[in-house]
N, C-alpha and C. Protein backbone atom coordinates (compact mmCIF):
# COMPACT_ATOMS: atom_id res chain seq x y z
N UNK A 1 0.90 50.81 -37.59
CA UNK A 1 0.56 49.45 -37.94
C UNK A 1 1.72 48.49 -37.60
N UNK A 2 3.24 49.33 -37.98
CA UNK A 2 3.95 47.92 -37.76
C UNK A 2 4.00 47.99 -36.27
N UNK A 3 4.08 48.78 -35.45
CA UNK A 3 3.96 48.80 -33.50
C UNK A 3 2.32 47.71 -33.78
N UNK A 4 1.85 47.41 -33.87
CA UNK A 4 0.93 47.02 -33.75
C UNK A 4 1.00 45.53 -33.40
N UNK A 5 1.77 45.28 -34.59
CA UNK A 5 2.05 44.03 -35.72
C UNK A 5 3.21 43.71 -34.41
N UNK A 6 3.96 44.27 -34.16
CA UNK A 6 5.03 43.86 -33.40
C UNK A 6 4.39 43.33 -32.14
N UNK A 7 3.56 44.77 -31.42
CA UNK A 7 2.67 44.10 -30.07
C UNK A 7 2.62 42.79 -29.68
N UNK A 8 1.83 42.25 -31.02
CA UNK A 8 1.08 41.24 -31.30
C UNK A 8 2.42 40.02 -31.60
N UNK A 9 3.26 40.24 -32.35
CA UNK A 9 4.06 38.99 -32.14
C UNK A 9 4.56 38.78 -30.78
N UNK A 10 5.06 39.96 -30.39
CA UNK A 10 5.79 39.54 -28.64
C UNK A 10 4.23 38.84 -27.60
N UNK A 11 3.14 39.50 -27.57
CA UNK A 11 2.23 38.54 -26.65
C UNK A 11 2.56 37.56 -27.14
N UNK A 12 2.29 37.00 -28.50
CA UNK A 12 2.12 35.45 -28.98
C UNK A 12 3.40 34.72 -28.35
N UNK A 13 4.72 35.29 -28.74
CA UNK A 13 5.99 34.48 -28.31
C UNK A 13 5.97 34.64 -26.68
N UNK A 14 5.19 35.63 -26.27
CA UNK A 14 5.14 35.59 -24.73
C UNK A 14 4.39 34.46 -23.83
N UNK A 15 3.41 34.33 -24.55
CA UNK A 15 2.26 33.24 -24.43
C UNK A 15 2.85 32.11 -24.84
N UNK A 16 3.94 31.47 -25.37
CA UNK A 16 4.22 30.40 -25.72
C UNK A 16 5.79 29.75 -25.17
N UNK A 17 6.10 31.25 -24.20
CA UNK A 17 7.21 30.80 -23.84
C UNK A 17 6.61 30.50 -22.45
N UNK A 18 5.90 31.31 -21.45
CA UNK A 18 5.34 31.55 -20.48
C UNK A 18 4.43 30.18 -20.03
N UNK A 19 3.92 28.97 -21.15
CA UNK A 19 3.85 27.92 -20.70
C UNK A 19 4.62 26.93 -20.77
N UNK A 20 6.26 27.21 -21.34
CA UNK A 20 7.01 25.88 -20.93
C UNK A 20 7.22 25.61 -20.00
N UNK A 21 7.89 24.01 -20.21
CA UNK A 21 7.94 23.54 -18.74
C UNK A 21 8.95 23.61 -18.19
N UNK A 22 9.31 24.75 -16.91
CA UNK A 22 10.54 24.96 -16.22
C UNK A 22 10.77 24.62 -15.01
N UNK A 23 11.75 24.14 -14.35
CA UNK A 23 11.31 23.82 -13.14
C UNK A 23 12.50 24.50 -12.53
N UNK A 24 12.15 24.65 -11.33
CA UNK A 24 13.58 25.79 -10.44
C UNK A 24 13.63 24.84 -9.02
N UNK A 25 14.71 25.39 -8.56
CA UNK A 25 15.12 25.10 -7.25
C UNK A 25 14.18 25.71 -6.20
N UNK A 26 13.91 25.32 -4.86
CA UNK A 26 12.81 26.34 -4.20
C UNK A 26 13.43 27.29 -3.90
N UNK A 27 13.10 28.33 -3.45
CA UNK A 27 13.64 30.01 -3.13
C UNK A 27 13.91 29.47 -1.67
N UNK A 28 14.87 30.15 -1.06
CA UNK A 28 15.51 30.29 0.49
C UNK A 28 15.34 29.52 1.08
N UNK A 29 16.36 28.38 0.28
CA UNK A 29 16.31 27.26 1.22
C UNK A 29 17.55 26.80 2.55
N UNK A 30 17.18 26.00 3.26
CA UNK A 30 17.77 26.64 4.90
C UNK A 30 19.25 25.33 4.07
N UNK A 31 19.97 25.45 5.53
CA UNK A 31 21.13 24.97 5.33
C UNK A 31 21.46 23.36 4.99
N UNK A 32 20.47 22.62 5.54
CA UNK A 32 19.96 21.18 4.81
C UNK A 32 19.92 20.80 3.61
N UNK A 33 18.65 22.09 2.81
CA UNK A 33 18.49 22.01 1.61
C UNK A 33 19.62 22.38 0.75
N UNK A 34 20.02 22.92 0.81
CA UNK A 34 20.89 23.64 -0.01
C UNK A 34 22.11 22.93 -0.17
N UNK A 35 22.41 22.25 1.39
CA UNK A 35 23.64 20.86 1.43
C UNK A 35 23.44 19.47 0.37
N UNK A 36 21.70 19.42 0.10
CA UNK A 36 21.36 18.28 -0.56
C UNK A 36 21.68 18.93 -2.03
N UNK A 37 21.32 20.13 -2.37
CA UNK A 37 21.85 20.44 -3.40
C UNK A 37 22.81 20.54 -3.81
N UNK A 38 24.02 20.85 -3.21
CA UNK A 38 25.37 20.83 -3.69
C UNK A 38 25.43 19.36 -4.29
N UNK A 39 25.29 18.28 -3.10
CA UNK A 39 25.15 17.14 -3.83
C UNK A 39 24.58 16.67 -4.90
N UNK A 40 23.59 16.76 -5.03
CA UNK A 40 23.14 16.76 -6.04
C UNK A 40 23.89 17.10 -7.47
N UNK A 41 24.07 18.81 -7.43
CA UNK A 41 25.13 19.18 -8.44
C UNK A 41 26.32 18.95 -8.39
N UNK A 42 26.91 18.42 -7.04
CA UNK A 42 28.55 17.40 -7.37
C UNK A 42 28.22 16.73 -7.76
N UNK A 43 27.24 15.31 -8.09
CA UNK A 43 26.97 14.16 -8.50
C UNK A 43 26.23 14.47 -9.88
N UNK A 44 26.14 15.49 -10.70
CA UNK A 44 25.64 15.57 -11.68
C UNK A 44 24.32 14.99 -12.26
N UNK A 45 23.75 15.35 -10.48
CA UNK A 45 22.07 14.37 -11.04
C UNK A 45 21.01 15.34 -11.20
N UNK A 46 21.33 16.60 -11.46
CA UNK A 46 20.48 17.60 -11.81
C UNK A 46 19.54 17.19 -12.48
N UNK A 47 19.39 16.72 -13.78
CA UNK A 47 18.35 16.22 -14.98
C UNK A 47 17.47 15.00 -14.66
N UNK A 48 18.14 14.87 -13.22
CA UNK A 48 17.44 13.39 -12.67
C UNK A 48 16.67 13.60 -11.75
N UNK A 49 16.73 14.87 -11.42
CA UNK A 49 15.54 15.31 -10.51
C UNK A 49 13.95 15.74 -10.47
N UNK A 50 13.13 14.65 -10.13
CA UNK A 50 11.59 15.22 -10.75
C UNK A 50 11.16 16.23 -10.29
N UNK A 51 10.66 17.08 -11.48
CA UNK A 51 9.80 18.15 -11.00
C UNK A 51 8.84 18.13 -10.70
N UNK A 52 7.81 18.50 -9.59
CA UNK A 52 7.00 18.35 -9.36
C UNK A 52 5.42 19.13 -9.63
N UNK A 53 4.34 19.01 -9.76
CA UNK A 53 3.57 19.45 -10.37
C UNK A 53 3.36 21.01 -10.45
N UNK A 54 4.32 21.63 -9.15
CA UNK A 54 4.24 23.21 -8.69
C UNK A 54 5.57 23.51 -9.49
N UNK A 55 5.58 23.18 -10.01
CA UNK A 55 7.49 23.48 -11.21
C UNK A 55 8.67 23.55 -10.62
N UNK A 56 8.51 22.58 -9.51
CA UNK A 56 10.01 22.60 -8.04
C UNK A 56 10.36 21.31 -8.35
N UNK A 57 11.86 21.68 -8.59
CA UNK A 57 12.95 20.55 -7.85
C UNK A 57 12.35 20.07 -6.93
N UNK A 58 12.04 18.59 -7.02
CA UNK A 58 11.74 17.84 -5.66
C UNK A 58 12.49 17.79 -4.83
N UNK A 59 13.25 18.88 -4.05
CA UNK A 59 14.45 18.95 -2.90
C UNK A 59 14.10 19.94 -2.34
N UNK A 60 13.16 19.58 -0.86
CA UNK A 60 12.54 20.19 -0.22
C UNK A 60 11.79 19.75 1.28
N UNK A 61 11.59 20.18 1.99
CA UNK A 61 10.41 19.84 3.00
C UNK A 61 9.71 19.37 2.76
N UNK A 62 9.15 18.04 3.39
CA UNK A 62 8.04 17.99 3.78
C UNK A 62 7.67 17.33 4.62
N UNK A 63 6.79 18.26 5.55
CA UNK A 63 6.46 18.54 6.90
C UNK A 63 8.07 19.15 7.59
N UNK A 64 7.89 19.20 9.51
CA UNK A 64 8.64 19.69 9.61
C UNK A 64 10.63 19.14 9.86
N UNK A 65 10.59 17.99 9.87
CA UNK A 65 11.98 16.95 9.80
C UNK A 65 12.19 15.99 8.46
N UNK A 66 11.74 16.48 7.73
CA UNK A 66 11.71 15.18 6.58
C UNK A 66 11.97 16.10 5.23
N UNK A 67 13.29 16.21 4.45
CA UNK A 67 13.70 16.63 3.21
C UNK A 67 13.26 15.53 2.41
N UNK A 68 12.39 15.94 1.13
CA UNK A 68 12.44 15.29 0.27
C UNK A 68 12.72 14.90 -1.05
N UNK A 69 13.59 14.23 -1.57
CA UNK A 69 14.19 14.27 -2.65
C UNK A 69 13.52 13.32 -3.84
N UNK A 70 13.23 13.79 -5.02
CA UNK A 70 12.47 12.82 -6.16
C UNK A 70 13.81 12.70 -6.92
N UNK A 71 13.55 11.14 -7.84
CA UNK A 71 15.12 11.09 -8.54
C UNK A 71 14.17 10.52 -9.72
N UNK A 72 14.21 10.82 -11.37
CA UNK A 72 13.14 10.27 -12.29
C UNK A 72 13.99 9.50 -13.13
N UNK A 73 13.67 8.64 -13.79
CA UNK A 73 14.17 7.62 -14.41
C UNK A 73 13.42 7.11 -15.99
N UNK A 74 13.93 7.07 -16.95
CA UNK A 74 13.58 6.40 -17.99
C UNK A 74 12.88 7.21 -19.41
N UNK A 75 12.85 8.72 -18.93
CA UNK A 75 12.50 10.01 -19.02
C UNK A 75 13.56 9.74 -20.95
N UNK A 76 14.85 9.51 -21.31
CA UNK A 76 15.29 9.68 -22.01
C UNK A 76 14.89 8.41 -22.72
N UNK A 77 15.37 7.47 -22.48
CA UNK A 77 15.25 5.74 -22.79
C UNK A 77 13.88 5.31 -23.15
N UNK A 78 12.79 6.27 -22.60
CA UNK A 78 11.39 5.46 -23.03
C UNK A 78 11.17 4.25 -23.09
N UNK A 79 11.62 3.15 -22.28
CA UNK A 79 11.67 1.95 -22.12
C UNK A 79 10.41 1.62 -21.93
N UNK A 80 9.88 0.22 -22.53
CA UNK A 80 8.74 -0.24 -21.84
C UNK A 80 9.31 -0.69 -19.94
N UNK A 81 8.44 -0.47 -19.25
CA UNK A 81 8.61 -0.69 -17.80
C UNK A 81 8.29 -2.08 -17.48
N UNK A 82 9.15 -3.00 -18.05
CA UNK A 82 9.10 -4.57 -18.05
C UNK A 82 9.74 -4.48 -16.11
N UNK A 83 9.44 -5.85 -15.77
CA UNK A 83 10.54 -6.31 -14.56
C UNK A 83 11.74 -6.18 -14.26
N UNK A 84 12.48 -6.55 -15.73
CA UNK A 84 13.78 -6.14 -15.96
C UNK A 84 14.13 -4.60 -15.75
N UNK A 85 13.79 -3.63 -16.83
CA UNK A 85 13.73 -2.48 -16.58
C UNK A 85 13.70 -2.22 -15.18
N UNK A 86 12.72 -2.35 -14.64
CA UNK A 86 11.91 -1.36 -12.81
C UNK A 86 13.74 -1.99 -12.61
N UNK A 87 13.95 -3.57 -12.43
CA UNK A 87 15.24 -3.51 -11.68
C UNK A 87 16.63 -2.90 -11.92
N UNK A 88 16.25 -2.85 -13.22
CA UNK A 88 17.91 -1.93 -13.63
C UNK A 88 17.56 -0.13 -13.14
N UNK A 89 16.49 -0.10 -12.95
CA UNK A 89 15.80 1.24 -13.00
C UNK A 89 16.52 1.24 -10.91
N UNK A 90 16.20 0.10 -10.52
CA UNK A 90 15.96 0.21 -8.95
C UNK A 90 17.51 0.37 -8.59
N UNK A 91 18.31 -0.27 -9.57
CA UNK A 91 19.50 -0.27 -9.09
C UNK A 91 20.67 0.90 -9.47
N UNK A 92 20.69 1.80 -10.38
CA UNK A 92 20.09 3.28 -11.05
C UNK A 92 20.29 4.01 -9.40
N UNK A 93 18.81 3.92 -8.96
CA UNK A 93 18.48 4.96 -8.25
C UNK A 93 19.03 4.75 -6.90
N UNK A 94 19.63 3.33 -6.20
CA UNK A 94 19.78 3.12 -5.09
C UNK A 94 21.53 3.33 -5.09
N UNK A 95 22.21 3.72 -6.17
CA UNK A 95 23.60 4.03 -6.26
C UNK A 95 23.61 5.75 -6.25
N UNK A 96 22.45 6.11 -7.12
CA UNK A 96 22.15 7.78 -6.93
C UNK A 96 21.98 8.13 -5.57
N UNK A 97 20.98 7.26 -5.10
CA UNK A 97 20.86 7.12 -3.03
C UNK A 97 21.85 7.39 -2.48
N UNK A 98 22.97 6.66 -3.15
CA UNK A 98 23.90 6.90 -2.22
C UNK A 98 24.93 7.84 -1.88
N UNK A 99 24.77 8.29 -3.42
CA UNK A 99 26.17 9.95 -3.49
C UNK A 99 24.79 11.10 -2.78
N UNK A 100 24.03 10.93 -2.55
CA UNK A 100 22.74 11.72 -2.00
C UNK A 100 23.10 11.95 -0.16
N UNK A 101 23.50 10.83 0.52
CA UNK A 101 23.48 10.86 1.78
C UNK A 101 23.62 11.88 2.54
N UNK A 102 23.31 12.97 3.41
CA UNK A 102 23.54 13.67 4.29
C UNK A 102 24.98 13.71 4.84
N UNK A 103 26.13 13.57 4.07
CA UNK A 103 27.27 13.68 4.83
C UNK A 103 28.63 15.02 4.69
N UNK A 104 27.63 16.07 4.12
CA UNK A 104 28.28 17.26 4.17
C UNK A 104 27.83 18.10 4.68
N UNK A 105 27.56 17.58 6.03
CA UNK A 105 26.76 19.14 7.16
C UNK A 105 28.13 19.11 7.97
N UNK A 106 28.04 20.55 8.18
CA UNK A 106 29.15 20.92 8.93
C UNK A 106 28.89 20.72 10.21
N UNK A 107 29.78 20.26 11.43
CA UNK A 107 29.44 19.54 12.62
C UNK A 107 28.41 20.31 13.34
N UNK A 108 29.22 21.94 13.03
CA UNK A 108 27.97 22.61 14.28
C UNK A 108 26.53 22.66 13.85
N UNK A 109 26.12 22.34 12.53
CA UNK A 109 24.45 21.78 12.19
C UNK A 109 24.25 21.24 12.57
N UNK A 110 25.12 20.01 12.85
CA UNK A 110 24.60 18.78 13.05
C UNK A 110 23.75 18.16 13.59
N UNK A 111 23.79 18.76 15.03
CA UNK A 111 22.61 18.81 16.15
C UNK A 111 21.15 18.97 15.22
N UNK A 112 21.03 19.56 14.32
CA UNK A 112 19.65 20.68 14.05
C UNK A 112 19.20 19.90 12.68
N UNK A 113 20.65 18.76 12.30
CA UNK A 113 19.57 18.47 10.72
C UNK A 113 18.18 17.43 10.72
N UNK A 114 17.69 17.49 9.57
CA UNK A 114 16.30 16.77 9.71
C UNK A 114 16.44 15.25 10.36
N UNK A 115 15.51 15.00 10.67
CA UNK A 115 15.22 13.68 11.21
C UNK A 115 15.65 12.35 9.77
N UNK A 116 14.63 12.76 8.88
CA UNK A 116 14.33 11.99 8.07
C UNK A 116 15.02 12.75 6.69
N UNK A 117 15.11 11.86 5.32
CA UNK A 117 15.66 12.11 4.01
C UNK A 117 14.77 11.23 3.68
N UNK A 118 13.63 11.65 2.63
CA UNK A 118 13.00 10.44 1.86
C UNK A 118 13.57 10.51 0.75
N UNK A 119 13.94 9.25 -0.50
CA UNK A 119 14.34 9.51 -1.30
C UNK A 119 13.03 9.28 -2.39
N UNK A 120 12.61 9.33 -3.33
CA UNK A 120 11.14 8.82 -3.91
C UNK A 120 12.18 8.16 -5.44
N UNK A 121 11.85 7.60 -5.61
CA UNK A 121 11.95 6.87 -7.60
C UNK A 121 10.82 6.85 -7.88
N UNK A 122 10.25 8.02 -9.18
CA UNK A 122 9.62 7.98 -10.37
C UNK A 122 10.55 7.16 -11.68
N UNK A 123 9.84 7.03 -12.29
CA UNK A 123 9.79 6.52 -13.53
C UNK A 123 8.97 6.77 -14.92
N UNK A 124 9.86 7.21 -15.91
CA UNK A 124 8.81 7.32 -17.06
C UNK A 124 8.14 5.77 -17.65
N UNK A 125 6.54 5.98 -17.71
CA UNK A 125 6.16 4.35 -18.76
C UNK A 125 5.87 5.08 -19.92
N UNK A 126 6.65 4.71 -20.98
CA UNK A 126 6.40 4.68 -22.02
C UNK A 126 5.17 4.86 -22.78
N UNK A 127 4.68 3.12 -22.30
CA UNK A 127 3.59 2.61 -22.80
C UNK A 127 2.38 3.53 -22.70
N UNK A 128 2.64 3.95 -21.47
CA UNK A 128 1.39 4.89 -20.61
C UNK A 128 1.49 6.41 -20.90
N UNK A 129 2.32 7.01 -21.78
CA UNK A 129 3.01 8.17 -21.75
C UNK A 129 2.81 9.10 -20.79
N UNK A 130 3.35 8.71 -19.32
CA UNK A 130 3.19 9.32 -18.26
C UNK A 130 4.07 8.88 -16.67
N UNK A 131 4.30 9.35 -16.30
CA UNK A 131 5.37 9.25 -14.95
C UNK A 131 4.47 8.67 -13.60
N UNK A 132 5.25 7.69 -13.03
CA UNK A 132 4.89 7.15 -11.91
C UNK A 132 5.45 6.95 -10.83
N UNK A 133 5.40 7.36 -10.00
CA UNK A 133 6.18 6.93 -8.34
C UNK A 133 5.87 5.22 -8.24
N UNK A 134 7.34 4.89 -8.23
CA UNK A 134 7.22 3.29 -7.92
C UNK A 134 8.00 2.99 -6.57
N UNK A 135 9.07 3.56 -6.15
CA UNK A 135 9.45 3.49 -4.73
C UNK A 135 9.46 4.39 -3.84
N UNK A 136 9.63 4.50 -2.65
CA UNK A 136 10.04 5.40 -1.77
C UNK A 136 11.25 5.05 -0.61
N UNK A 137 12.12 5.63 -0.52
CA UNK A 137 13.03 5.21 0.91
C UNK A 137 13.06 6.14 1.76
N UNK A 138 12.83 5.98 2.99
CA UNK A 138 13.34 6.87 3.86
C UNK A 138 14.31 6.77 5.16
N UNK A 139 15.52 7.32 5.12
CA UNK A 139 16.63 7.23 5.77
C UNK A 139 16.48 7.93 7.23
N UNK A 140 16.38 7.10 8.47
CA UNK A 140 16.34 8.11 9.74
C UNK A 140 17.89 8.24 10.14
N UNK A 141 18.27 9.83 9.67
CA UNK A 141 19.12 9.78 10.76
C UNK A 141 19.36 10.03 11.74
N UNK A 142 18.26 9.57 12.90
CA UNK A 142 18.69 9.79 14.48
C UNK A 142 19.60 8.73 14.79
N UNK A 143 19.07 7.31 14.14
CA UNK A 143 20.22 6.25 14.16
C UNK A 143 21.30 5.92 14.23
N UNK A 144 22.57 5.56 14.74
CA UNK A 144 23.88 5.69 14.57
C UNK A 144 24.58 5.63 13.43
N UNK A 145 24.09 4.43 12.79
CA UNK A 145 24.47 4.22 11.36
C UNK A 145 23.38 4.47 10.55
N UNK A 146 22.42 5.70 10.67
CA UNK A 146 21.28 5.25 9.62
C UNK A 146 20.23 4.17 10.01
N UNK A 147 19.06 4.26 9.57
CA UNK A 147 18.17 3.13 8.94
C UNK A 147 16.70 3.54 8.12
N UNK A 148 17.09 2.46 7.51
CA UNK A 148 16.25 2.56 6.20
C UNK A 148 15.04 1.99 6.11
N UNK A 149 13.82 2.53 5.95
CA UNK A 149 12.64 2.06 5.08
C UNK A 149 12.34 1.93 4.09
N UNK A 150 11.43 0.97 3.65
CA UNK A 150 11.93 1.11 2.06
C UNK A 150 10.13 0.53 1.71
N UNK A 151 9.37 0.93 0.17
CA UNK A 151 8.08 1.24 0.29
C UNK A 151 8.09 0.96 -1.00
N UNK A 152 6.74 0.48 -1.64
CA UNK A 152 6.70 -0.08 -2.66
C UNK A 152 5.33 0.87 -3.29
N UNK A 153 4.90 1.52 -4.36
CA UNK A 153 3.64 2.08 -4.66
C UNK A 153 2.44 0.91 -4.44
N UNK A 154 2.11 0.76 -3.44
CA UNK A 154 0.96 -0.11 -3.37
C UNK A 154 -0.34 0.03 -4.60
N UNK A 155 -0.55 1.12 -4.90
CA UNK A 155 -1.86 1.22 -6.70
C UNK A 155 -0.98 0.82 -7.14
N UNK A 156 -0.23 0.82 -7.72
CA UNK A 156 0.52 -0.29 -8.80
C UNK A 156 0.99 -1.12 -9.16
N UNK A 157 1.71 -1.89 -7.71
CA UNK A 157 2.23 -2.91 -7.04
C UNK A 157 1.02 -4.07 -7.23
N UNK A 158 0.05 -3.25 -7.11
CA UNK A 158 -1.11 -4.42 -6.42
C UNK A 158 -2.09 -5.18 -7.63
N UNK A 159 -1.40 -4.25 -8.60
CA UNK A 159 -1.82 -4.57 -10.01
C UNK A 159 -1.21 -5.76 -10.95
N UNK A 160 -0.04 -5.70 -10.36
CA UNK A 160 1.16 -6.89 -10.63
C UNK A 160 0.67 -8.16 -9.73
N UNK A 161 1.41 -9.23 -10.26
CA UNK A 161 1.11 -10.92 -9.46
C UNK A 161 1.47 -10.68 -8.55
N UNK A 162 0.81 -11.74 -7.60
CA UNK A 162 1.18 -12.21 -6.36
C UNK A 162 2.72 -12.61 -6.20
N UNK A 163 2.72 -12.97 -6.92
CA UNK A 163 4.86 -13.26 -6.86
C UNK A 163 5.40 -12.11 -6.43
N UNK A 164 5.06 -10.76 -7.10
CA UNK A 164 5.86 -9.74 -7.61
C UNK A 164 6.00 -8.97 -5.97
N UNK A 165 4.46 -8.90 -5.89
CA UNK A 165 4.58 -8.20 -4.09
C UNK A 165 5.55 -9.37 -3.09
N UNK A 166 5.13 -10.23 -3.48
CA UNK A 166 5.77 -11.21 -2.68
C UNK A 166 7.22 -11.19 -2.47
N UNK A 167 7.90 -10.96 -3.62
CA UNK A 167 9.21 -10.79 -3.64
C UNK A 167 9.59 -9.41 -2.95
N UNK A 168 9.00 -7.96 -3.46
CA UNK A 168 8.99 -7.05 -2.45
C UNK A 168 9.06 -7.08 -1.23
N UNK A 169 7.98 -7.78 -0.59
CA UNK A 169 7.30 -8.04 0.42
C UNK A 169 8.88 -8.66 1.05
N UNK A 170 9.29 -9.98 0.53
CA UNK A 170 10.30 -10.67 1.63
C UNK A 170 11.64 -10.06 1.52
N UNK A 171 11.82 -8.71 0.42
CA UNK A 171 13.10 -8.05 0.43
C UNK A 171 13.08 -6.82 1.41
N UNK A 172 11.90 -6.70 2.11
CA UNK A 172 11.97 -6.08 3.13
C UNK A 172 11.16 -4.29 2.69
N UNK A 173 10.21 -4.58 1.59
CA UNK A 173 9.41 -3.88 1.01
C UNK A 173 8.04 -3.32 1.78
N UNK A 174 7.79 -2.45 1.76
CA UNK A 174 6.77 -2.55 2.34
C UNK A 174 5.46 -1.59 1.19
N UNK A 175 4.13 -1.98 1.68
CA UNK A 175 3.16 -0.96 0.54
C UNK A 175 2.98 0.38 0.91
N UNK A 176 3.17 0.96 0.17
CA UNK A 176 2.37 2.64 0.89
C UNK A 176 1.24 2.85 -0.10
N UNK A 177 0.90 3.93 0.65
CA UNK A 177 -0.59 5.05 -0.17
C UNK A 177 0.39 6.50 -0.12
N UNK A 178 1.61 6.27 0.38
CA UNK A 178 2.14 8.34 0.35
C UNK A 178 2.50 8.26 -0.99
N UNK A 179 1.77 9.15 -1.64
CA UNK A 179 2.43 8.93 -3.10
C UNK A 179 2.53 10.48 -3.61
N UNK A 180 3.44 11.45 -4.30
CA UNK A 180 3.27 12.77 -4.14
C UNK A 180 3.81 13.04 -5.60
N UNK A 181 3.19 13.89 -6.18
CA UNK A 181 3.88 14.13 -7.96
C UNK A 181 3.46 15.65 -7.83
């Protein structure tokens, strides 16, 4: 009876550990990935990294030249997602952007690294108790110095005033539909 009794507590604690929410790094990742990760963990933005719905570090492929990196925001703070907020939120993530850059490949990669680095900003809303992709950037580096795109969540964007895109719009914003969680 007590083997029984015991059985039965370990499924239960098995069953209850077996659906938290964990998220890991992807398995065998090539020399790119793994460079974005160091960064990452020199810059201590581990906890800032969204997981994505498959329980992965968003630091990964996708497709075949384009690493992609998610950075989440507001996750602790529960802020309502006022104007103010998104911008302290935007300015947050575009300084994280930057200890992120591709500049610890060793020369002889160099030739071979990806084309593209997207960076994505999620955000927790509060209000909504639920996470949203509100920007995207993506960095080409075939460019000499870089260049940047930069993308606004068009479903949500479009929900806001005409001012709001507008201001996007003339900071050199643009709308997307790529939206990935």
């Amino acid at each position: 009876m007590k083997k029984l009794i015991m059985m039965f507590i370990l499924l239960i604690s098995g069953i209850s550990f077996s659906g938290a929410d964990t998220c890991k790094w992807i398995k065998n990742p090539d020399i790119y990935v793994t460079k974005e990760i160091e960064l990452i963990n020199h810059s201590q933005l581990k906890g800032n990294i969204y997981c994505d719905v498959e329980g992965d570090f968003m630091t990964y492929y996708i497709g075949m030249e384009n690493i992609e990196v998610g950075l989440i925001y507001n996750v602790n703070e529960k802020k309502e997602l006022t104007y103010d907020n998104i911008f302290n939120i935007m300015t947050d993530f575009q300084q994280d952007v930057a200890k992120l850059l591709p500049r610890n490949i060793p020369k002889k990669n160099l030739k071979k690294k990806p084309k593209y680095y997207t960076f994505r900003l999620y955000a927790y809303n509060a209000k909504k108790n639920d996470t949203f992709m509100l920007f995207k950037y993506i960095f080409d580096t075939d460019k000499p110095d870089g260049d940047w795109k930069i993308y606004y969540n068009n479903e949500i964007f479009s929900k806001t005033s005409e001012k709001m895109q507008k201001i996007l719009k003339n900071t050199g914003y643009l709308p997307t539909e790529d939206i990935v969680y």
